[in-house]
Protein backbone atom coordinates (compact mmCIF):
# COMPACT_ATOMS: atom_id res chain seq x y z
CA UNK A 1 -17.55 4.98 -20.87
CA UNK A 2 -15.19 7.35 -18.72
CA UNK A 3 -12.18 4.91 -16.52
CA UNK A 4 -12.53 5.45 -12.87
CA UNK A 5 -8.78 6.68 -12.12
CA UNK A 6 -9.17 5.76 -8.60
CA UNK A 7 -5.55 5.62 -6.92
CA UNK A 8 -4.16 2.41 -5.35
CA UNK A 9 -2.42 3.18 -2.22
CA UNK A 10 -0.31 0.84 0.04
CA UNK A 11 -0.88 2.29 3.54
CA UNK A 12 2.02 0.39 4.28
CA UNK A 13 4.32 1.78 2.35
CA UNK A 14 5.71 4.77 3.87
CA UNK A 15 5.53 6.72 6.56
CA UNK A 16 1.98 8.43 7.83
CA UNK A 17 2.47 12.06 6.60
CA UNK A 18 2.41 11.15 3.00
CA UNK A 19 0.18 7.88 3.04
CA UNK A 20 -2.24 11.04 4.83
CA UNK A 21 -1.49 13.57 2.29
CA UNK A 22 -2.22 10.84 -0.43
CA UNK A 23 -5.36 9.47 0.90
CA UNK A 24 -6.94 13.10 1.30
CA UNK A 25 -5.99 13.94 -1.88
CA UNK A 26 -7.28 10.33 -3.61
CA UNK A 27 -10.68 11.22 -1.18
CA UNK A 28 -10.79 15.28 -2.41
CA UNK A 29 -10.55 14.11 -6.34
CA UNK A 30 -12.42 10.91 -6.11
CA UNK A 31 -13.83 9.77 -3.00
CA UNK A 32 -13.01 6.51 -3.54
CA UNK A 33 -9.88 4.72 -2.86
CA UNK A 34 -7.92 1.39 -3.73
CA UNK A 35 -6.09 0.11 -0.41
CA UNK A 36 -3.94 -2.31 -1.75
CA UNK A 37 -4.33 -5.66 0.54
CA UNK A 38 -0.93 -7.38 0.93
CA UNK A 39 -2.19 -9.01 4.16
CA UNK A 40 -0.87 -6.61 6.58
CA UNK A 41 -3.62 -5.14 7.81
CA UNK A 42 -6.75 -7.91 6.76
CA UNK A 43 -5.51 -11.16 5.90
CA UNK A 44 -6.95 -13.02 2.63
CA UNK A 45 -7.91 -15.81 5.65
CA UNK A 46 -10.15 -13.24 6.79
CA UNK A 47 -11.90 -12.59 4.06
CA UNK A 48 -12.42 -15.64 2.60
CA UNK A 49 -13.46 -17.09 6.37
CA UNK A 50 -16.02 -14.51 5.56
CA UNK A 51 -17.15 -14.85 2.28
CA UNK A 52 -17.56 -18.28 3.45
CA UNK A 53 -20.00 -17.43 6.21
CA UNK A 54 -22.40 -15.54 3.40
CA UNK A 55 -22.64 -18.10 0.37
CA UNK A 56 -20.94 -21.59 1.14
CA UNK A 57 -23.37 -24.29 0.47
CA UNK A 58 -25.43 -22.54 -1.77
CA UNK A 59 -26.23 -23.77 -5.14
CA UNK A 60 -25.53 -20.80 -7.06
CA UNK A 61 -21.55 -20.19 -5.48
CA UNK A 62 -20.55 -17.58 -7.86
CA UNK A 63 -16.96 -19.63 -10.00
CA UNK A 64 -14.92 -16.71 -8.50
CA UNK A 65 -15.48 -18.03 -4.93
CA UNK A 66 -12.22 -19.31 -2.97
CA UNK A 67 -12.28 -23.13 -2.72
CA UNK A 68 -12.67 -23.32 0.98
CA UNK A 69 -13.31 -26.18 2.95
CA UNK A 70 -14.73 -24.29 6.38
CA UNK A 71 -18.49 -23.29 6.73
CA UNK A 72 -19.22 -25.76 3.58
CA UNK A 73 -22.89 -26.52 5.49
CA UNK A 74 -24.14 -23.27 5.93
CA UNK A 75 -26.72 -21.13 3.44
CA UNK A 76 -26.50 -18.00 5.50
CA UNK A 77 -28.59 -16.67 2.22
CA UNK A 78 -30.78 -19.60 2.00
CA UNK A 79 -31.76 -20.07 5.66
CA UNK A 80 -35.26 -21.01 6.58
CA UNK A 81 -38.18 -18.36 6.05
CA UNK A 82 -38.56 -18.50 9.47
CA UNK A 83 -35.28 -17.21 10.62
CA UNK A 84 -35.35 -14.45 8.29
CA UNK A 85 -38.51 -13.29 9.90
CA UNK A 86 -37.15 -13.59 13.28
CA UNK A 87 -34.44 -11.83 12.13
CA UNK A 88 -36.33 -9.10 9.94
CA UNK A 89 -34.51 -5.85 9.71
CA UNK A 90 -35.45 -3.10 12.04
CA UNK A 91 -35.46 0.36 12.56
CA UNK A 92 -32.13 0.27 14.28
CA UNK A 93 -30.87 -1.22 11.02
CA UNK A 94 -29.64 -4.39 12.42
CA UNK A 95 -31.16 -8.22 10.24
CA UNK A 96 -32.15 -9.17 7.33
CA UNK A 97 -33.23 -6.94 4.25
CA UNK A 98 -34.99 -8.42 1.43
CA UNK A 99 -35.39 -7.99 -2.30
CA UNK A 100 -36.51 -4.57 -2.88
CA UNK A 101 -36.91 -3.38 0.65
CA UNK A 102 -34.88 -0.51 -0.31
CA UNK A 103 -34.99 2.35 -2.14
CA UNK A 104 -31.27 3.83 -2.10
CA UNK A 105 -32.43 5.91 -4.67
CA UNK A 106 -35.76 7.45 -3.86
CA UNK A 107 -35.94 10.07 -6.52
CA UNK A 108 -35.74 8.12 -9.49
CA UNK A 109 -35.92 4.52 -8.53
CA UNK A 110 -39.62 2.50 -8.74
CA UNK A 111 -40.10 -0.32 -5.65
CA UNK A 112 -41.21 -3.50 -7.46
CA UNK A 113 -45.06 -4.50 -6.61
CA UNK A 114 -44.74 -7.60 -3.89
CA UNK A 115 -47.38 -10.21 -4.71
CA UNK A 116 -49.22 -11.86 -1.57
CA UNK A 117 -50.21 -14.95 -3.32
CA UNK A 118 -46.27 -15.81 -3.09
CA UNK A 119 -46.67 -16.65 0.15
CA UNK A 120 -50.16 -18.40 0.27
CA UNK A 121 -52.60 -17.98 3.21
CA UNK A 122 -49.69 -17.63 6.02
CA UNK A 123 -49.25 -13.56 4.35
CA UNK A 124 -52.79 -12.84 4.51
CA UNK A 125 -52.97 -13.48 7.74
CA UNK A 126 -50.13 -11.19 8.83
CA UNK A 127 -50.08 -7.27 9.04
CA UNK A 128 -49.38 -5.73 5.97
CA UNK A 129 -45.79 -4.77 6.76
CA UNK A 130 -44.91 -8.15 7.66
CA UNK A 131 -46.23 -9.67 5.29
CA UNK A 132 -44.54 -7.46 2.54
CA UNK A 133 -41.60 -8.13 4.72
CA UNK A 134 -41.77 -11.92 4.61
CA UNK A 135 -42.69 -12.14 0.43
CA UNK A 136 -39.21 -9.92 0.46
CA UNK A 137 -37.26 -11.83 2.97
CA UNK A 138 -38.25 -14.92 0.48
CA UNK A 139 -35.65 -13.00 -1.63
CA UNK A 140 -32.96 -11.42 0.89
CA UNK A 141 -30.13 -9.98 -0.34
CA UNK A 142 -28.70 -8.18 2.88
CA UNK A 143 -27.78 -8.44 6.58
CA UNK A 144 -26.75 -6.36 8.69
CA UNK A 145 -24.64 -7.45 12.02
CA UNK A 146 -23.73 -4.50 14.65
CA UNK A 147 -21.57 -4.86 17.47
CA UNK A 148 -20.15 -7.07 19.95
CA UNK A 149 -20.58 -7.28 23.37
CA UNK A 150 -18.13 -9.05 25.72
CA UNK A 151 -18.22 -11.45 22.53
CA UNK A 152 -22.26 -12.16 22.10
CA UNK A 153 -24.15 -9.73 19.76
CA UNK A 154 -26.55 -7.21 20.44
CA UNK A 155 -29.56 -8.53 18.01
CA UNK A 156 -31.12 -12.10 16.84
CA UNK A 157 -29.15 -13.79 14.53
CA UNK A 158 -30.37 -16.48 12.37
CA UNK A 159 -29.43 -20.52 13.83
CA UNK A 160 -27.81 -20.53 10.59
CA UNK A 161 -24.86 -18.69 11.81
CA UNK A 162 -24.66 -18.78 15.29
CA UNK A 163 -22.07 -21.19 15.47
CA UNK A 164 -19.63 -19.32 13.57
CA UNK A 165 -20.93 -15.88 15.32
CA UNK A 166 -16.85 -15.75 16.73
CA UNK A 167 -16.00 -15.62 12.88
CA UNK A 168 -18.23 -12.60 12.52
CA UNK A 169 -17.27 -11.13 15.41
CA UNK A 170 -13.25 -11.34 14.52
CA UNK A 171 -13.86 -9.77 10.77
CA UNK A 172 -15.52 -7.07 12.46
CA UNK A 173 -12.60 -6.18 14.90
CA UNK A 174 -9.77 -6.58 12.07
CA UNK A 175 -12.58 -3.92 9.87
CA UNK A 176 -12.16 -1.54 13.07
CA UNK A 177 -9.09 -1.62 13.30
CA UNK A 178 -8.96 -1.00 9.34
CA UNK A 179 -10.96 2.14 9.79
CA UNK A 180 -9.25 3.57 13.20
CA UNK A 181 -6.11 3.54 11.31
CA UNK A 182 -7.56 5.34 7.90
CA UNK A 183 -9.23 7.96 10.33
CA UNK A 184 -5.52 8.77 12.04
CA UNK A 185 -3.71 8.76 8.31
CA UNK A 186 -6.60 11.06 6.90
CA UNK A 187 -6.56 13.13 10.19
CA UNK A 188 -2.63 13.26 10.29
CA UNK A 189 -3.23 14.42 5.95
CA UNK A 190 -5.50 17.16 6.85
CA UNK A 191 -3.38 18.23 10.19
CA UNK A 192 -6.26 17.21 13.12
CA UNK A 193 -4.56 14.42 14.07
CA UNK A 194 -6.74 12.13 16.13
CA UNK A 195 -9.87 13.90 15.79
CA UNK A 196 -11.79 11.42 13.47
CA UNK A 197 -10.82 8.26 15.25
CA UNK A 198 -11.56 9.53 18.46
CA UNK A 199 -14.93 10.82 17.18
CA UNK A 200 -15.65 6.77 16.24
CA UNK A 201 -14.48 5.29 19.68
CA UNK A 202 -17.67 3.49 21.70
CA UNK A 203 -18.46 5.33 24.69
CA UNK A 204 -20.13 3.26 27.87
CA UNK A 205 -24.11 3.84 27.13
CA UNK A 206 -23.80 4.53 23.42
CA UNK A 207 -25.32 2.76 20.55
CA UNK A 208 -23.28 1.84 18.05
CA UNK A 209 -23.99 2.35 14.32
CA UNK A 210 -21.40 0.76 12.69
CA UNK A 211 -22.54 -2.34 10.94
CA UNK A 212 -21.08 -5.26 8.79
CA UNK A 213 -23.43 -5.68 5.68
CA UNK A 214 -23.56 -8.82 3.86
CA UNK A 215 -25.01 -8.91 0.55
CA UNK A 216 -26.38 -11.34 -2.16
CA UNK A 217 -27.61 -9.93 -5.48
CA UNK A 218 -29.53 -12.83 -7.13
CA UNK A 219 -28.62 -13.36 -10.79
CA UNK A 220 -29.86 -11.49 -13.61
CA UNK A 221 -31.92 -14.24 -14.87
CA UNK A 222 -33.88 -14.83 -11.50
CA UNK A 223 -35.12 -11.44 -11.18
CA UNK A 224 -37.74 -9.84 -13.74
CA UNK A 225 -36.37 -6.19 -14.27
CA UNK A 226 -36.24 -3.29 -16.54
CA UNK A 227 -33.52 -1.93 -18.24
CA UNK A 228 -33.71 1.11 -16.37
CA UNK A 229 -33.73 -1.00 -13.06
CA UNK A 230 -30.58 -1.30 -10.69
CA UNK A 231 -29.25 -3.60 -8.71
CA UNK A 232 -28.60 -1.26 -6.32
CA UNK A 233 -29.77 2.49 -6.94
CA UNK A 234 -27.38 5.58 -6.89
CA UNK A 235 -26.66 6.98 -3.66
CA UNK A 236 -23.75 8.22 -1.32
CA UNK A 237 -23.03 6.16 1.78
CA UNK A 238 -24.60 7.40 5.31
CA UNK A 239 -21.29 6.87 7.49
CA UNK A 240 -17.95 8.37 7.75
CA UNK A 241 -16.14 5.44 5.98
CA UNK A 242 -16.90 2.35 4.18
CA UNK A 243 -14.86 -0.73 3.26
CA UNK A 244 -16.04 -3.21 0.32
CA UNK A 245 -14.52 -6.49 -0.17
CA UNK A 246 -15.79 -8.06 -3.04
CA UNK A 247 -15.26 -11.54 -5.27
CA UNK A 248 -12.82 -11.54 -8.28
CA UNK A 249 -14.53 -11.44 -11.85
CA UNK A 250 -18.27 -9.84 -10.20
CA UNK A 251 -18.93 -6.89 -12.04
CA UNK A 252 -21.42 -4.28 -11.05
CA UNK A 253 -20.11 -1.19 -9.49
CA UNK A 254 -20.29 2.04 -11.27
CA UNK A 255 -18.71 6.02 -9.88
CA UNK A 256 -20.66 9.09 -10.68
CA UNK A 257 -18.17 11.33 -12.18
CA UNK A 258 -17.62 14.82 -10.22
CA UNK A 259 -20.16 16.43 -12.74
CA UNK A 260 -23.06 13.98 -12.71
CA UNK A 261 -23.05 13.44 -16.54
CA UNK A 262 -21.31 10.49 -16.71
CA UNK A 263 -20.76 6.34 -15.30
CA UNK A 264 -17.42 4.32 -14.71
CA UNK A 265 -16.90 1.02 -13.92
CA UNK A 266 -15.31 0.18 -10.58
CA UNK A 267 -12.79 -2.85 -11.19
CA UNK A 268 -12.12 -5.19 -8.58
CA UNK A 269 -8.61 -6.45 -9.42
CA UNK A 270 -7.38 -2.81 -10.79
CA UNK A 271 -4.22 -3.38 -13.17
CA UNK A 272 -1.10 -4.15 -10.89
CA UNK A 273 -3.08 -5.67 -7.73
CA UNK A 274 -4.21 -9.16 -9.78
CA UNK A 275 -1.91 -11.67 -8.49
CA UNK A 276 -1.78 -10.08 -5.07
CA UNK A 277 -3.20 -12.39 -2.18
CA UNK A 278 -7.05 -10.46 -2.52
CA UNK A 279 -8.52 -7.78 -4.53
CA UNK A 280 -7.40 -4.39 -2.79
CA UNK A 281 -10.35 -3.21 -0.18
CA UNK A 282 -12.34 -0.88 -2.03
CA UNK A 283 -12.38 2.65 0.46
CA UNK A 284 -15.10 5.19 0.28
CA UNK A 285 -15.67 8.52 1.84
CA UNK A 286 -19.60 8.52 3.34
CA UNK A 287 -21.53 11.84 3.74
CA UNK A 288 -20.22 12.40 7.64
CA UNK A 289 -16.86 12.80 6.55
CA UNK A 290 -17.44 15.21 3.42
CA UNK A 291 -19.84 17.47 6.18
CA UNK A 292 -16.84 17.83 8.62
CA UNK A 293 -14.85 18.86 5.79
CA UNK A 294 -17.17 21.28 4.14
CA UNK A 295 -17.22 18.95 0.87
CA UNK A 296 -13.35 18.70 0.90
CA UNK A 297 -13.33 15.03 1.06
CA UNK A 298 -16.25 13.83 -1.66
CA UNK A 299 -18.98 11.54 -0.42
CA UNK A 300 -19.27 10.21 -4.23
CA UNK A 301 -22.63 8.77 -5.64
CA UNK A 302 -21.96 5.41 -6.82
CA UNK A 303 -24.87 2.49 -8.11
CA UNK A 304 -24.74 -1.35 -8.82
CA UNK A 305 -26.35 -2.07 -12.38
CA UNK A 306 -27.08 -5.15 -13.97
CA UNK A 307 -24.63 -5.02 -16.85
CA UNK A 308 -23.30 -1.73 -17.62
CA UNK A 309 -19.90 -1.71 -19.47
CA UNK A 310 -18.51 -5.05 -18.49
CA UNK A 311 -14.57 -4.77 -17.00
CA UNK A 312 -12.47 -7.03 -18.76
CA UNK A 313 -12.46 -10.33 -16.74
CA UNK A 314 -15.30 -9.70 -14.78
CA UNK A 315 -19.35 -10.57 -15.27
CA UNK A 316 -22.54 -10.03 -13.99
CA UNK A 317 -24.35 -12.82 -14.65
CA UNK A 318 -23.90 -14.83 -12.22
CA UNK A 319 -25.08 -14.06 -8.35
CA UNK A 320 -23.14 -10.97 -6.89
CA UNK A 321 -21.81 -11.45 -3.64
CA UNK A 322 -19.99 -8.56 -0.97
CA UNK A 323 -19.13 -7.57 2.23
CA UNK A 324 -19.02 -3.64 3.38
CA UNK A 325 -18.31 -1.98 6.50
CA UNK A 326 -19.91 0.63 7.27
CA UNK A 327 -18.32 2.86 9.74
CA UNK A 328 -19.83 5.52 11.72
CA UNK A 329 -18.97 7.74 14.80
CA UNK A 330 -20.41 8.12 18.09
CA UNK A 331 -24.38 8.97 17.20
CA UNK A 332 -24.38 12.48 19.52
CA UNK A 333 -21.19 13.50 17.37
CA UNK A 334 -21.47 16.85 16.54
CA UNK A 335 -20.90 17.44 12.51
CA UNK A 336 -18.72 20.86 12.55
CA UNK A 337 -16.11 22.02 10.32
CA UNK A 338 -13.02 20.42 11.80
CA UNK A 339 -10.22 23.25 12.16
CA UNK A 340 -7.98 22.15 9.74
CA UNK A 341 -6.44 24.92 6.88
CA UNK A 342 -6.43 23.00 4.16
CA UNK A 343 -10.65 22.55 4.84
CA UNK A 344 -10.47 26.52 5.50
CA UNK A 345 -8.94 26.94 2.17
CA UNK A 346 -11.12 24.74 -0.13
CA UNK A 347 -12.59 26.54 -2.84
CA UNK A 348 -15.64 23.81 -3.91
CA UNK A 349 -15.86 23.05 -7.77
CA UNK A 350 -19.20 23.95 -8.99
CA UNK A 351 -22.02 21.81 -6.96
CA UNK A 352 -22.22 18.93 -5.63
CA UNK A 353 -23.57 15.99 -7.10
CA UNK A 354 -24.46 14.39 -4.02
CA UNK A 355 -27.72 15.80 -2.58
CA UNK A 356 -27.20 15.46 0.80
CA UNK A 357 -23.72 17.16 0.57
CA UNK A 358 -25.19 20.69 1.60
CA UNK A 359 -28.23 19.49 3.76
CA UNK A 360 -27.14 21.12 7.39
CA UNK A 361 -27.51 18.31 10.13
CA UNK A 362 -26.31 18.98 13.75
CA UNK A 363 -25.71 15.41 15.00
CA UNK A 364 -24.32 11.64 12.86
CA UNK A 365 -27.78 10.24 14.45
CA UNK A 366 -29.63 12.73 12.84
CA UNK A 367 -28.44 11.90 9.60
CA UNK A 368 -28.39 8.28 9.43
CA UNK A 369 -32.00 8.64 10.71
CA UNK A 370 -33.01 10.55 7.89
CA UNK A 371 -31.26 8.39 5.06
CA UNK A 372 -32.67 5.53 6.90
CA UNK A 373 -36.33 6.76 6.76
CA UNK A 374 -35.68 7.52 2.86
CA UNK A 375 -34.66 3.77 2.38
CA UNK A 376 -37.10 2.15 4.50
CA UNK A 377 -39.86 4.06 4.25
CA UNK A 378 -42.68 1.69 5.22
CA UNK A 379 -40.82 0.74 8.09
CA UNK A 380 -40.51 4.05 9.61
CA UNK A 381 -43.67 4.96 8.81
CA UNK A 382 -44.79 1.89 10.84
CA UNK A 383 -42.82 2.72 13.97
CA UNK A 384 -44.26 6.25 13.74
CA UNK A 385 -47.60 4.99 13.97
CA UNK A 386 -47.16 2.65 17.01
């Protein structure tokens, strides 16, 4: 199987014209990128605080997990079926997401049959789409937090949590921050200066579709599956950027290679960041960004497969856990060609592999709506009915 080659860059470690200049050029060639995580910019403390918050207290802590004290009580992942329900994801992508609720993939993948006798007479008695929602939330593997207000947040959240919602709420802020700054280097690399950041800033009025996704993959074992069945299908992220922290020695994440022929394994601890405080912060470019560059910067198709050629070091058999940001701009941002030559002179390299890369969208709502009805397509199809 083909290496990755994704660069590591240390944003740090010079001054902004060439960090830019590097990070377009990592984005143009892979779409991926290694930020190397020497603390300045997210401490380790952060993301183990959070890491804590998703699978502390569970009896299946992956052996990779940092041996905190904090949070040891809660099961964020094995709360109560009843606060998953309360919390049930919606169409404004904010809760919980269970086992097969999505199909990232909805080309090729197959959505497992959900079986109501799992939940005894409590799902017959529901709607169908709750019901199929509870038998998955049984399962859950996802949730999805949005944004802060004045320091509460702006959806349910499960009892589970609630006391540590300030914890949330700070890992979110230092991710912002994160992203504001790679949207100034990569508009400072491709000479439009402030134009992405600003484009992401939260106007008074405006939703806000940034969200912090944390995810549980149950074990191999636990889950009946094909070998033609992924833990996570191919697709390109919706947003402009995305950051994914993820536990030392979890295997699972595979690149698309520019021509679509071929997989590579996505190492966490790439060679030269493994005694660093935590595994560099794993960067991708999402479709928004590749549209306002005209495909310049490469919203690469990625999966998460069950085994797949293991890294050395790392495994998949035990439960997967991550974190990813998902940022996205102001939802009435328009999705032009940004004015910037090195955009004007991109010659594209045959076609894209990513098949939402020459769809023409107007607005960033428009586009996360569409993915989003693709991925939950009951659930759309129930709002349009009501």
């Amino acid at each position: 199987m083909a290496q990755s080659g994704i660069p590591i860059i240390d944003i740090n470690s010079a001054d902004d014209a060439t960090i830019g200049k590097q990070l377009v050029d990592a984005a143009e060639e892979h779409g991926f990128i290694y930020i190397r995580n020497l603390g300045q910019d997210i401490s380790a403390e952060h993301i183990d605080e959070a890491f804590a918050l998703v699978c502390a207290g569970l009896q299946s802590r992956p052996s990779s997990f940092p041996k905190l004290t904090i949070c040891q009580s809660k099961k964020l992942f094995g709360a109560p079926l009843e606060e998953k329900v309360a919390c049930a994801i919606q169409t404004n992508n904010r809760g919980w997401g269970g086992l097969h609720s999505e199909t990232l993939d909805p080309r090729t993948q197959k959505v497992g049959d959900f079986k109501d006798h799992q939940m005894g007479q409590t799902v017959t008695q529901m709607p169908p789409i709750i019901a199929a929602h509870c038998i998955m939330l049984t399962a859950s593997r996802v949730f999805n937090i949005g944004l802060f207000k004045d320091g509460k947040p702006q959806q349910p959240l499960p009892p589970t949590i609630i006391p540590d919602q300030a914890r949330l709420e700070a890992f979110r802020d230092v991710c912002t921050t994160m992203c504001t700054k790679l949207l100034l280097l990569i508009g400072n690399g491709l000479g439009v200066g402030d134009f992405f950041a600003r484009a992401h800033e939260v106007k008074p009025g405006d939703e806000c579709d940034t969200v912090l996704r944390l995810l549980r993959y149950p074990p191999p074992t636990s889950t009946a599956h094909s070998a033609s069945d992924m833990r996570a299908g191919a697709h390109s992220d919706y947003g402009s950027l995305t950051l994914l922290f993820r536990l030392r020695g979890q295997a699972g994440l595979e690149v698309q290679s520019r021509d679509g022929r071929a997989w590579a394994p996505v190492p966490v601890n790439p060679p030269g960041t493994e005694h660093d405080p935590s595994p560099p912060i794993l960067v991708n470019i999402g479709d928004l960004l590749s549209y306002w560059t005209g495909g310049l910067l490469r919203s690469t198709v990625h999966r998460v497969v069950f085994g797949g050629e293991a890294v050395q070091g790392e495994s998949a058999a035990e439960p997967r856990y991550s974190m990813a940001f998902f940022s996205s701009p102001s939802p009435s941002t328009q999705l032009g060609i940004v004015p910037s030559e090195r955009v004007k002179n991109f010659v594209p390299r045959g076609r894209s592999t990513n098949p939402y890369a020459e769809r023409k969208v107007m607005r960033a709502d428009e586009h996360l709506r569409m993915r989003l009805a693709e991925t939950y397509g009951d659930l759309y199809k129930e709002e349009a009915k009501a």
